[in-house]
C-alpha atoms as a PDB file:
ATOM      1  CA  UNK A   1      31.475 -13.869  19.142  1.00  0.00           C
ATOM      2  CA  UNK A   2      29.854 -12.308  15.836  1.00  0.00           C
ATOM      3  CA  UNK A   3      27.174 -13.503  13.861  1.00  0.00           C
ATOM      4  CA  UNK A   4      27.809 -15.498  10.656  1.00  0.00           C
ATOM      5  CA  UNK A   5      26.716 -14.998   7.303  1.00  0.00           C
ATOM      6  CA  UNK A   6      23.835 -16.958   7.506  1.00  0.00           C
ATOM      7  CA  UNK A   7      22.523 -15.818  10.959  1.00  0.00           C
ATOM      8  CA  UNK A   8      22.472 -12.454   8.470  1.00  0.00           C
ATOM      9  CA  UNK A   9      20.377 -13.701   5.999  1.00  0.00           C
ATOM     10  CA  UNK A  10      18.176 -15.235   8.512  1.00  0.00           C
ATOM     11  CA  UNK A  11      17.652 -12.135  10.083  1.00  0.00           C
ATOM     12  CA  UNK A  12      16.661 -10.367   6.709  1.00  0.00           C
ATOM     13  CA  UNK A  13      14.440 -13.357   5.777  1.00  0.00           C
ATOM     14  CA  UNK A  14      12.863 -12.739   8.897  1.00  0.00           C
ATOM     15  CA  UNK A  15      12.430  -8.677   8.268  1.00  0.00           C
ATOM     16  CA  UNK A  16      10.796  -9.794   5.351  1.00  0.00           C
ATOM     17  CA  UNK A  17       7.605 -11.802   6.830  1.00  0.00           C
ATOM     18  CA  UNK A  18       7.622  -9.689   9.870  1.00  0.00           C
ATOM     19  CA  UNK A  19       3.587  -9.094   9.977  1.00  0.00           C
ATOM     20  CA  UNK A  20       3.899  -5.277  11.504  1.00  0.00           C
ATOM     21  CA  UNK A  21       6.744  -4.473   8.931  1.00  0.00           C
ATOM     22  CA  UNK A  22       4.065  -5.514   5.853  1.00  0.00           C
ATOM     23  CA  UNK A  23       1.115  -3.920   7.702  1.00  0.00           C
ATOM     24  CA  UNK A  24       3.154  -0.905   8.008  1.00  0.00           C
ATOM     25  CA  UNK A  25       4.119  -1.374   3.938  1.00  0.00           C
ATOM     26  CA  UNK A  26      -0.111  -1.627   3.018  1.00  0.00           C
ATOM     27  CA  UNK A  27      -0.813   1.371   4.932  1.00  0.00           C
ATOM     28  CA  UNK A  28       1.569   3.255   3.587  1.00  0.00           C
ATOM     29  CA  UNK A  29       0.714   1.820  -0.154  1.00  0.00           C
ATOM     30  CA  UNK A  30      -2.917   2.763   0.408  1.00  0.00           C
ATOM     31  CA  UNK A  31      -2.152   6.354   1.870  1.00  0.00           C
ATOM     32  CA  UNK A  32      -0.181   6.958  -1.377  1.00  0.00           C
ATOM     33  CA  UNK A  33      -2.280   5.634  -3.659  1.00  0.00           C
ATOM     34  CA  UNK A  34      -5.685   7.735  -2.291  1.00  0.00           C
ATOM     35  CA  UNK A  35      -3.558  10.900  -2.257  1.00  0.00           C
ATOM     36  CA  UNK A  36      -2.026   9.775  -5.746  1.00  0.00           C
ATOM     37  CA  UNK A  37      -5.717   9.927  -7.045  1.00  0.00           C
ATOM     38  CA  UNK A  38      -6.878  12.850  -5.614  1.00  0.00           C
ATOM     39  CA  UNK A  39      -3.936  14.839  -7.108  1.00  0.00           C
ATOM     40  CA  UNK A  40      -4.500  12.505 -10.747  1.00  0.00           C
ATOM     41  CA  UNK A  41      -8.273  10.980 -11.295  1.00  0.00           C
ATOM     42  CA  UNK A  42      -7.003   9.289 -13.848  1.00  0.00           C
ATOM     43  CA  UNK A  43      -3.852   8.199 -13.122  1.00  0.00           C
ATOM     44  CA  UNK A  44      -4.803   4.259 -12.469  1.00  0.00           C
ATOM     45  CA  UNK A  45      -7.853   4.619 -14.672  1.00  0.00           C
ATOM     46  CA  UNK A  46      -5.275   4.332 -17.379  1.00  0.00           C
ATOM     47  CA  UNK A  47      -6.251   8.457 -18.699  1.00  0.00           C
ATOM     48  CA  UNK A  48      -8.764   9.243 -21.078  1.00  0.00           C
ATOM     49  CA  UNK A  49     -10.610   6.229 -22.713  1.00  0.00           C
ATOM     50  CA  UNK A  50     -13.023   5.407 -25.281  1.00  0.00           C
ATOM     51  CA  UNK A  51     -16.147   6.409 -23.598  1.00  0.00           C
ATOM     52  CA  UNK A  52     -17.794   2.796 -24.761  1.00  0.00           C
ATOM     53  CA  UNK A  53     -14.908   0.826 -23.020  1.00  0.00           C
ATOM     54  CA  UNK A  54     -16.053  -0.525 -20.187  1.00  0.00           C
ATOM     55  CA  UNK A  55     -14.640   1.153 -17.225  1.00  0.00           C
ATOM     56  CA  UNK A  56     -13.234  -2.131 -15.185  1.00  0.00           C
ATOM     57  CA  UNK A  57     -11.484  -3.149 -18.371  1.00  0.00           C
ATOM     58  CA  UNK A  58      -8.534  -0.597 -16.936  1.00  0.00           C
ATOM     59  CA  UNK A  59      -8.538  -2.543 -13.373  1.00  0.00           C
ATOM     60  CA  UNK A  60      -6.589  -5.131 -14.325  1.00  0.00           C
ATOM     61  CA  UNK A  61      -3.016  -5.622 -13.534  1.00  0.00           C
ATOM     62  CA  UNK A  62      -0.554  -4.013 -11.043  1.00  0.00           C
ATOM     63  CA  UNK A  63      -2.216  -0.691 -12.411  1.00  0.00           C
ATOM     64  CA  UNK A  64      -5.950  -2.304 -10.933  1.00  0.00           C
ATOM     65  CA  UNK A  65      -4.424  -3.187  -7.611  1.00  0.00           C
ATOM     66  CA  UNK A  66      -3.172   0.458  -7.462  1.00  0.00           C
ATOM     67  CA  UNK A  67      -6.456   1.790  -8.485  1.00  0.00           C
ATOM     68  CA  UNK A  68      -8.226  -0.784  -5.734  1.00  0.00           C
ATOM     69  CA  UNK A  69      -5.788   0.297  -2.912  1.00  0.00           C
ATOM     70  CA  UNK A  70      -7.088   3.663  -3.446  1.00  0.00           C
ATOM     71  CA  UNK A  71     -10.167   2.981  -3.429  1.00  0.00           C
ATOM     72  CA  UNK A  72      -9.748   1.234  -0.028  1.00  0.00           C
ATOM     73  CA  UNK A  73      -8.311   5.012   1.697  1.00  0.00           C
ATOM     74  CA  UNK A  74     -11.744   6.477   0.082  1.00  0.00           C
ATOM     75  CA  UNK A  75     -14.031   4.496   1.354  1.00  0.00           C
ATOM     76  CA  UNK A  76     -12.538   3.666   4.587  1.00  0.00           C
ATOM     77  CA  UNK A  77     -10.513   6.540   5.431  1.00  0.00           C
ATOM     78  CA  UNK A  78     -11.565   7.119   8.936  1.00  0.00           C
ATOM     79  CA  UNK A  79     -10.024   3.661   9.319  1.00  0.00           C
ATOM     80  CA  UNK A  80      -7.000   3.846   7.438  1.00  0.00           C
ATOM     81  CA  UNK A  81      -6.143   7.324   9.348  1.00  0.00           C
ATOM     82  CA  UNK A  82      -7.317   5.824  12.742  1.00  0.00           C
ATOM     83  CA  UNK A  83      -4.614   2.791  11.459  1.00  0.00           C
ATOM     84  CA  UNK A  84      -1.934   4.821  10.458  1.00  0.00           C
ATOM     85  CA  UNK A  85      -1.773   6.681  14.116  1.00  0.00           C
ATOM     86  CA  UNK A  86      -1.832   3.734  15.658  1.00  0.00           C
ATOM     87  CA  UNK A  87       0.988   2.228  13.559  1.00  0.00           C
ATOM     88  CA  UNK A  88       3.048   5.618  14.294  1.00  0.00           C
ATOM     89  CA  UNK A  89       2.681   4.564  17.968  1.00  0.00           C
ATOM     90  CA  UNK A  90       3.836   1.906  18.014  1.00  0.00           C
ATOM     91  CA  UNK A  91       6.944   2.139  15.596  1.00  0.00           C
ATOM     92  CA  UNK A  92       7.696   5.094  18.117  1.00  0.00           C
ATOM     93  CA  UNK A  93       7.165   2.893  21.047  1.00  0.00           C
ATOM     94  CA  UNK A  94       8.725   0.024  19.584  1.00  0.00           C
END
């Protein structure tokens, strides 16, 4: 017969913690935020700052793991492109 309301919920739960479903989220994330920066330096720098600040004072915060998430698609972005084919693959294939 047809599912209940809770075999429903179980199958969102489940949607939720599925690990290729938050893989896919983090690559996306770190895509966005890299090409986010390169269009605005200092968008998750917080702007233009006292030059005598010191500069990881403006890391901290949902704004810092932004800023740290694009620093991950600099630095690695051989991998994270290499990643993100791979992930088109297999959401194609899946």
């Amino acid at each position: 017969a047809g599912k209940t309301k809770q075999d429903n919920s179980a199958t969102m739960v489940a949607a939720i913690f599925d690990f290729s479903s938050v893989l896919l989220i983090l690559l996306l994330l770190v895509c966005t935020c890299t090409y986010l920066r390169e269009l605005r330096p200092t968008l998750f720098d917080g702007g233009q700052r006292d030059p005598s600040w010191p500069k990881h004072k403006n890391r901290e915060g949902f704004g810092g793991f932004l800023w740290k998430l694009s620093r991950i698609g600099e630095r690695l972005s051989p991998f994270v492109g290499a990643s993100c084919a791979i992930m088109a693959v297999y959401v194609l294939l899946k």
